[in-house]
C-alpha atoms as a PDB file:
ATOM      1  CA  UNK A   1      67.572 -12.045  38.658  1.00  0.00           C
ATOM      2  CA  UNK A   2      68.545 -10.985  35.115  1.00  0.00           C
ATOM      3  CA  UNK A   3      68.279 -14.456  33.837  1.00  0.00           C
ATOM      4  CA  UNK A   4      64.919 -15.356  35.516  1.00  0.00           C
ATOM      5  CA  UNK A   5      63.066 -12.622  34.023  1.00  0.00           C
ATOM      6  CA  UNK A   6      64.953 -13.374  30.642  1.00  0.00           C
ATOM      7  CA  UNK A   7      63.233 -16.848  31.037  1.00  0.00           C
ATOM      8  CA  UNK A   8      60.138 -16.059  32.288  1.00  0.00           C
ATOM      9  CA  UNK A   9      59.900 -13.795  29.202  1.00  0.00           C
ATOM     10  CA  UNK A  10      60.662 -16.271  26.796  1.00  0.00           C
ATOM     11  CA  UNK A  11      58.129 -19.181  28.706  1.00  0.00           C
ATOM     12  CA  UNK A  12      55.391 -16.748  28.306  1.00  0.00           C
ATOM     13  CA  UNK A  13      55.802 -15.702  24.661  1.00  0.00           C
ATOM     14  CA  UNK A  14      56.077 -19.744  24.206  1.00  0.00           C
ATOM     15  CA  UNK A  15      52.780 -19.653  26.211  1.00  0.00           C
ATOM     16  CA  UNK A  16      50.967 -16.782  24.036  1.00  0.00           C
ATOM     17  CA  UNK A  17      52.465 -18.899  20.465  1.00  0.00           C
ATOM     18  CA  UNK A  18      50.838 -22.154  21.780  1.00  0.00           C
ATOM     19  CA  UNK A  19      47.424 -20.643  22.643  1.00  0.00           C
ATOM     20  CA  UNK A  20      48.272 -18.511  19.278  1.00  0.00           C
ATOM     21  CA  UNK A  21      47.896 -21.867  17.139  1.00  0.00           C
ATOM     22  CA  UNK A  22      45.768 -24.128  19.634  1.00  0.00           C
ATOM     23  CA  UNK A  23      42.813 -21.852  18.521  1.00  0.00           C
ATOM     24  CA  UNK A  24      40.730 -22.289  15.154  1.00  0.00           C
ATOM     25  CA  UNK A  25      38.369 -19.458  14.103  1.00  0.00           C
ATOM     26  CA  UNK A  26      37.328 -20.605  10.383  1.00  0.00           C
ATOM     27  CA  UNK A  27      38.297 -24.114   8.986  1.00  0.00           C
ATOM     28  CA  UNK A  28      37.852 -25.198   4.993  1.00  0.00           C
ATOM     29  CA  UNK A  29      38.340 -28.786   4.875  1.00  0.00           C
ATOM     30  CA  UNK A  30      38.312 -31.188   1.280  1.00  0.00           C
ATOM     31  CA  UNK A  31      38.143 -34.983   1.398  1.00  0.00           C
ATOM     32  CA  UNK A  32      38.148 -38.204  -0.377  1.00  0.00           C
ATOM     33  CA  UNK A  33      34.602 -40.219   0.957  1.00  0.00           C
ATOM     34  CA  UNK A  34      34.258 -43.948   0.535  1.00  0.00           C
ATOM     35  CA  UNK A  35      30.209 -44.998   1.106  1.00  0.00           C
ATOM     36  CA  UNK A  36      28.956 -48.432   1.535  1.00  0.00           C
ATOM     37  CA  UNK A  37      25.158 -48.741   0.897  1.00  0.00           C
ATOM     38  CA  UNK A  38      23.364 -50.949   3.415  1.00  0.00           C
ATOM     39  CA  UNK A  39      19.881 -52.442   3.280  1.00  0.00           C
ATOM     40  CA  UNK A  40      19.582 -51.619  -0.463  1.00  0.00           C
ATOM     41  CA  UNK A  41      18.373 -53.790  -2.918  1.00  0.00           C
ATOM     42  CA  UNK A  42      18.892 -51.733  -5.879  1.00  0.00           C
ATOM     43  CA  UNK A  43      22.953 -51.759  -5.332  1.00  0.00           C
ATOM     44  CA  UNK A  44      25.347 -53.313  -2.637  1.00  0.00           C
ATOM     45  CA  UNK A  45      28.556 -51.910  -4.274  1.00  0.00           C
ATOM     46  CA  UNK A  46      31.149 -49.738  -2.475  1.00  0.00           C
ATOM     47  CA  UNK A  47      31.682 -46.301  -3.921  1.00  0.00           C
ATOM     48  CA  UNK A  48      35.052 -45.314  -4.061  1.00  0.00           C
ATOM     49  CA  UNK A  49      34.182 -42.075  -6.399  1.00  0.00           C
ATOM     50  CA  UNK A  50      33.231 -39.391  -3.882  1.00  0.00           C
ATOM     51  CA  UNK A  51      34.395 -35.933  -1.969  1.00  0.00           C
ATOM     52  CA  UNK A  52      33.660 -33.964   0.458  1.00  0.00           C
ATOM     53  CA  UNK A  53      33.833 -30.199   1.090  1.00  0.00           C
ATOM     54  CA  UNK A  54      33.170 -28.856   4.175  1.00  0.00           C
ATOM     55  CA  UNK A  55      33.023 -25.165   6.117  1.00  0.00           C
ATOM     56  CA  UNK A  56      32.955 -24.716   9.968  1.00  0.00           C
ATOM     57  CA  UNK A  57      32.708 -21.661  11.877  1.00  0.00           C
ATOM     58  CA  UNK A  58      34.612 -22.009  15.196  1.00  0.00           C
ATOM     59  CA  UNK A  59      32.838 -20.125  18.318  1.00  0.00           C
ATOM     60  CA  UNK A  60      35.426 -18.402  20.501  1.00  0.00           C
ATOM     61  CA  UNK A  61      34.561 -19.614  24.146  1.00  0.00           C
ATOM     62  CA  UNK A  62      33.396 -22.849  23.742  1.00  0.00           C
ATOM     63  CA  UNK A  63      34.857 -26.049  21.965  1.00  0.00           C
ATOM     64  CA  UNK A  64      32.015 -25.900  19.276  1.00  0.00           C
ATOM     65  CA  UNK A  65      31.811 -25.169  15.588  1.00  0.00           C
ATOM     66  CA  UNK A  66      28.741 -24.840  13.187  1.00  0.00           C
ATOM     67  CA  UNK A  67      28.734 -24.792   9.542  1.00  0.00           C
ATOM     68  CA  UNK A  68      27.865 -26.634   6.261  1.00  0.00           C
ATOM     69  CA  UNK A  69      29.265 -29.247   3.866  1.00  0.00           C
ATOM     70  CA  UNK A  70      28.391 -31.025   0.702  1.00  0.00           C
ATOM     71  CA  UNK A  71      29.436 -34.293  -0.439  1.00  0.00           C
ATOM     72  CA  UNK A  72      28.906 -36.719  -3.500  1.00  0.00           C
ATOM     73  CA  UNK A  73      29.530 -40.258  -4.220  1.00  0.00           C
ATOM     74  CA  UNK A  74      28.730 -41.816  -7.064  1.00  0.00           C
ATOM     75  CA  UNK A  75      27.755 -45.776  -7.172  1.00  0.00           C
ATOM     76  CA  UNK A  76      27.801 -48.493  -9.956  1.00  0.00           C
ATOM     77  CA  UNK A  77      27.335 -52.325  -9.981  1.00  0.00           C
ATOM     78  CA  UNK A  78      26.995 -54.606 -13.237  1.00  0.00           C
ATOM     79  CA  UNK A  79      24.008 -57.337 -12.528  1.00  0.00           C
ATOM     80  CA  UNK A  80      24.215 -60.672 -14.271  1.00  0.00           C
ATOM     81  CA  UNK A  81      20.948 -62.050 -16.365  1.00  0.00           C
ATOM     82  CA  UNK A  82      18.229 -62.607 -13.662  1.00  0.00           C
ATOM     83  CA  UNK A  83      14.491 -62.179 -13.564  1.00  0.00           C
ATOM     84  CA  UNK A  84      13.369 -58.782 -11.029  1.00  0.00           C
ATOM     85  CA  UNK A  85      10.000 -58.740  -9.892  1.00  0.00           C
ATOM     86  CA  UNK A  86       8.841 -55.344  -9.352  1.00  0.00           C
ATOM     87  CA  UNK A  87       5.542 -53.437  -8.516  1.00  0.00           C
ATOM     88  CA  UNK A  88       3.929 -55.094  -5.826  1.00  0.00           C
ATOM     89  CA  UNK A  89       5.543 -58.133  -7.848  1.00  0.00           C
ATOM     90  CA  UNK A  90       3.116 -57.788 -10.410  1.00  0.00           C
ATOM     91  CA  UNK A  91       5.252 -57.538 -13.000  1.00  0.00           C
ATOM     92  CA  UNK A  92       9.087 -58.860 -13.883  1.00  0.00           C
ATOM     93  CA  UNK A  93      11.584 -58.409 -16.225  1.00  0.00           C
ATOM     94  CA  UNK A  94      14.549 -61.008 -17.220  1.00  0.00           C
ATOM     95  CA  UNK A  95      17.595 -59.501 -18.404  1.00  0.00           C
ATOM     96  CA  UNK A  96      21.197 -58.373 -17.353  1.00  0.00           C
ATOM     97  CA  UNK A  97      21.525 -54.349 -16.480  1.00  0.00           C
ATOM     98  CA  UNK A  98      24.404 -51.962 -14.990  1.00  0.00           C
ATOM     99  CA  UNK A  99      22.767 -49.635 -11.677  1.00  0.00           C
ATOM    100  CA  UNK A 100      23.729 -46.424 -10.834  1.00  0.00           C
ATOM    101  CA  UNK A 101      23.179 -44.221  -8.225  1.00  0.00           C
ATOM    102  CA  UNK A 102      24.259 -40.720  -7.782  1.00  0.00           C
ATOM    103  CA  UNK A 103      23.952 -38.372  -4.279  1.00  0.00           C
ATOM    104  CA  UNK A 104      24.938 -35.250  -3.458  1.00  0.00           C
ATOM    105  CA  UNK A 105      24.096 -34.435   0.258  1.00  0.00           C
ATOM    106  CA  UNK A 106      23.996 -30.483   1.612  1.00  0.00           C
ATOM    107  CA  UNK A 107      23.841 -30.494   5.003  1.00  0.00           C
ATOM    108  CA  UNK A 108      24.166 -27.696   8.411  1.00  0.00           C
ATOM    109  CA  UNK A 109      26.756 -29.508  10.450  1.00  0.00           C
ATOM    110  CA  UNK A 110      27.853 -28.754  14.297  1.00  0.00           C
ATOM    111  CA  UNK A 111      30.208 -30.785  15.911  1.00  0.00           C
ATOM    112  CA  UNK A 112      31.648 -30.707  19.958  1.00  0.00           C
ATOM    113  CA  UNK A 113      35.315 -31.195  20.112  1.00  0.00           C
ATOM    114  CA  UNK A 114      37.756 -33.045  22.746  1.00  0.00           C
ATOM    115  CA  UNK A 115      41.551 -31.988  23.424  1.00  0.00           C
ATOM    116  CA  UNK A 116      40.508 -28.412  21.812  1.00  0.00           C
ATOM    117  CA  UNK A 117      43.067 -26.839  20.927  1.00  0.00           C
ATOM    118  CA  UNK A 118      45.912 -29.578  20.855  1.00  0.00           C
ATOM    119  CA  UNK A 119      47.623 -31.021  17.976  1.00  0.00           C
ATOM    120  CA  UNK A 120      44.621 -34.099  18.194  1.00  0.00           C
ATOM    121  CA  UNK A 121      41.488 -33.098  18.164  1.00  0.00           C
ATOM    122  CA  UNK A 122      38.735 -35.892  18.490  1.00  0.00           C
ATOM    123  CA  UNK A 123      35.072 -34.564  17.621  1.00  0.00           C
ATOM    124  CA  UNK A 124      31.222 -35.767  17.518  1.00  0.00           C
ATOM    125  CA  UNK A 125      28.828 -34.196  15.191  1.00  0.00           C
ATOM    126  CA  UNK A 126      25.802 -34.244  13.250  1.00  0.00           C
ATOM    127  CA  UNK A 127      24.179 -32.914   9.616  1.00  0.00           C
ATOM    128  CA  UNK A 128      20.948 -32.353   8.850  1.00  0.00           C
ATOM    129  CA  UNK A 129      19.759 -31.293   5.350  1.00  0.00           C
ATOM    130  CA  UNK A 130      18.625 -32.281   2.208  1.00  0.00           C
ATOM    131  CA  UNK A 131      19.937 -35.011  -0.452  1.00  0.00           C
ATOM    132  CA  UNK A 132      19.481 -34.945  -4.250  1.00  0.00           C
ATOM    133  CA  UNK A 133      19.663 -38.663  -5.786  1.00  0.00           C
ATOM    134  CA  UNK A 134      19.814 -39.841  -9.430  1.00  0.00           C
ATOM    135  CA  UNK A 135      18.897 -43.815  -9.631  1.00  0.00           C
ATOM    136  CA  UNK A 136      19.255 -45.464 -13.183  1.00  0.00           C
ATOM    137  CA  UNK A 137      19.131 -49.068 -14.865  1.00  0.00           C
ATOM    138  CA  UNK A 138      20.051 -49.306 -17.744  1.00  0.00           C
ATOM    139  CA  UNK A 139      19.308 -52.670 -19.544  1.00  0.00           C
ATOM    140  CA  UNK A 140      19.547 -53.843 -23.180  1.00  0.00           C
ATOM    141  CA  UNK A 141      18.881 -50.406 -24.845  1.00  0.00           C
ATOM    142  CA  UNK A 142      16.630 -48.725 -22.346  1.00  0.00           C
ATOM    143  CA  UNK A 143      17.107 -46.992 -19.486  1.00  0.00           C
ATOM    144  CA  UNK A 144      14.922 -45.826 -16.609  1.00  0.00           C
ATOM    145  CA  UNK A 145      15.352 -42.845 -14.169  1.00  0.00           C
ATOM    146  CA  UNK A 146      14.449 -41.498 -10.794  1.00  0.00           C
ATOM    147  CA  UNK A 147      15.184 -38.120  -9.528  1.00  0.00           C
ATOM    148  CA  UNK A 148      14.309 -36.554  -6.714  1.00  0.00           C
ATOM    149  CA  UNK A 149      15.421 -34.580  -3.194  1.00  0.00           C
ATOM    150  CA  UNK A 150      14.722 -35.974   0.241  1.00  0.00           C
ATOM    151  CA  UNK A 151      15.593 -35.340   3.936  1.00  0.00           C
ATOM    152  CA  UNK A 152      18.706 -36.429   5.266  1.00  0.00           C
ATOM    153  CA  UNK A 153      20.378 -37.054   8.954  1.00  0.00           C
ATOM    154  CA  UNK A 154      24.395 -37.855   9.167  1.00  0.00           C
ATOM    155  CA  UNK A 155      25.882 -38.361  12.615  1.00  0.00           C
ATOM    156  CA  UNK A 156      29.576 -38.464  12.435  1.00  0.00           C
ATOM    157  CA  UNK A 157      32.932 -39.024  15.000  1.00  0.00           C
ATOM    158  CA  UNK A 158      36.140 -38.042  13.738  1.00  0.00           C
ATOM    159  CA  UNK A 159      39.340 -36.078  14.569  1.00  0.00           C
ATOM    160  CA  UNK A 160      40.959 -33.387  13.333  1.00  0.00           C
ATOM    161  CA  UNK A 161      44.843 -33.702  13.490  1.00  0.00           C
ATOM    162  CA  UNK A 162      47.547 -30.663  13.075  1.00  0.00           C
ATOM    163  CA  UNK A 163      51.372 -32.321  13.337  1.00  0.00           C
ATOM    164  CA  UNK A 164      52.691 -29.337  13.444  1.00  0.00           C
ATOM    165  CA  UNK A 165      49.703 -27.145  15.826  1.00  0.00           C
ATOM    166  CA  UNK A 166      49.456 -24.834  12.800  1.00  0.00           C
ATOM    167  CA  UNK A 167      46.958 -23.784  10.215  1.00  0.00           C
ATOM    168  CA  UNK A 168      46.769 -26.765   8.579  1.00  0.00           C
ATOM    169  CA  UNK A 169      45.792 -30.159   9.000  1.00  0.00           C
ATOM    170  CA  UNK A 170      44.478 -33.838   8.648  1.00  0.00           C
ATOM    171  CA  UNK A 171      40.866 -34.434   8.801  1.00  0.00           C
ATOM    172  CA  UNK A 172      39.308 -38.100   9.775  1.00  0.00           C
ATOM    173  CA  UNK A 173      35.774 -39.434   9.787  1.00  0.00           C
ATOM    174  CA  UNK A 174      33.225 -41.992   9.843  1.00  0.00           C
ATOM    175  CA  UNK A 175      29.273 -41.516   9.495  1.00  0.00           C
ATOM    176  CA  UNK A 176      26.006 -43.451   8.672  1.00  0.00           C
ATOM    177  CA  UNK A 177      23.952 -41.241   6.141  1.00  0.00           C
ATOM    178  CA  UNK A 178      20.449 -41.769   6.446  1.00  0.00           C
ATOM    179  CA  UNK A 179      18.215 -39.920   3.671  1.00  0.00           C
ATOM    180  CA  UNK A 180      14.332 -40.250   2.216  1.00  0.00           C
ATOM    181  CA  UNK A 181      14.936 -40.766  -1.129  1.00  0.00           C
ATOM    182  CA  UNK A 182      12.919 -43.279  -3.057  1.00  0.00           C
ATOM    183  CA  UNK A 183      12.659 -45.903  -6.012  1.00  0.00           C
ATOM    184  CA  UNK A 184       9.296 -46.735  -6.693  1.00  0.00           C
ATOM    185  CA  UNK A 185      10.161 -49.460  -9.229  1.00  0.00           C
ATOM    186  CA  UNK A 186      12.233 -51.234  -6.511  1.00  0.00           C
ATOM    187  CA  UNK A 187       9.993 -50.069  -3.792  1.00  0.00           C
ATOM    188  CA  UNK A 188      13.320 -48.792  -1.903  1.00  0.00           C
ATOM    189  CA  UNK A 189      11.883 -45.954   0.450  1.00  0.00           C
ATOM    190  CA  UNK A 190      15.316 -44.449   1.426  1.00  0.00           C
ATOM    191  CA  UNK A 191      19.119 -44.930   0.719  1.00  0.00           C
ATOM    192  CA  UNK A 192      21.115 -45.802   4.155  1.00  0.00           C
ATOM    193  CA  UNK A 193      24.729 -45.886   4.151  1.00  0.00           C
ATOM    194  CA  UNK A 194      28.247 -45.903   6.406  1.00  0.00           C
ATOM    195  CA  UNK A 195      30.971 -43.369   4.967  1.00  0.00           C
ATOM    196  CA  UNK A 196      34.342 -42.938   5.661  1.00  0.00           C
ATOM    197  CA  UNK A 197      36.497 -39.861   4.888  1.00  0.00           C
ATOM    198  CA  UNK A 198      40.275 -38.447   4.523  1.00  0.00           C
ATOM    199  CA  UNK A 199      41.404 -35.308   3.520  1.00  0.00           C
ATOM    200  CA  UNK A 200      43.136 -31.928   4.286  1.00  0.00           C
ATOM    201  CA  UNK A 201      41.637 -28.734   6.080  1.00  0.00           C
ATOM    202  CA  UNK A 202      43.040 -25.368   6.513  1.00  0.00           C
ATOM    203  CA  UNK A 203      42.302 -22.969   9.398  1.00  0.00           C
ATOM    204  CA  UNK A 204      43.189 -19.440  10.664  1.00  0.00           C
END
């Protein structure tokens, strides 16, 4: 009798460790973000320069977390001697020039997760917020700029993983950024991309 209360002692202090770490109340989470523009005729380059920092609030009863995160990414493409028409094609310029374009996204995020609490976590999410852009050409010895903020969406799947079920982890995902920002010289009326992420997150 001795023995089966020693055990059943031991299995439910086992029991109380594993909830103990199965549950996240606050997670801080860093990554490295690749982005790969689509539908853009300013720039088709991959960016490989860009982060993400991210904050999520864990409710207690349901597998459900709300929060915010930032991100930036930073692209760049050289474009060999060609003639761009521009302006309702009323005007045109001939000449090489080297594009840039800068975001930085800040975004509310909530996300539903699967397996909650186990060393795999698979979520689906969403952010919705607001997107700062810097576009520049420069060409020859000129340069022209466009700044401005617009509205941005970014659906995202993912997973968080924790190999050990403890306070730290792996975090994986993939979005599409949508966002309103514009380029009136190239008459581009938003910037649309696909982003992938990898990085580490800490929770208590």
């Amino acid at each position: 009798m001795k023995k089966f209360i020693i055990l059943g002692i031991v299995l439910t202090l086992g029991c109380l460790q594993s909830f103990s770490q199965g549950k996240i109340n606050n997670l801080f989470g860093l990554s490295w973000e690749i982005a790969i523009p689509t539908n853009n005729d300013f720039l088709d380059k991959t960016s490989l320069s860009g982060g993400k920092a991210e904050y999520r609030y864990f409710l207690k009863k349901v597998p459900v977390s709300f929060g915010i995160a930032t991100s930036w990414n930073s692209y760049e493409q050289y474009i060999p001697t060609q003639t761009v028409y521009y302006k309702d094609n009323n005007s045109a310029i001939t000449t090489d020039m080297d594009r840039v374009i800068y975001t930085v996204p800040v975004t509310a995020i909530a996300h539903y997760y699967f397996n909650y609490g186990k060393k795999v976590m698979p979520y689906a999410g969403v952010g919705i917020g607001t997107q700062y852009a810097q576009q520049t050409i420069y060409y020859n010895v000129f340069e022209n700029d466009t700044y401005d903020w617009g509205f941005v969406v970014r659906p995202e799947i993912g997973a968080l993983i924790r190999p050990n079920g403890g306070n730290w982890g792996i975090i994986l995902g993939a979005s599409y950024q949508y966002a309103t920002n514009k380029n009136d010289l190239f008459q581009i009326d938003n910037l649309k991309s696909f982003n992938f992420n990898i990085g580490l997150f800490l929770n208590n």
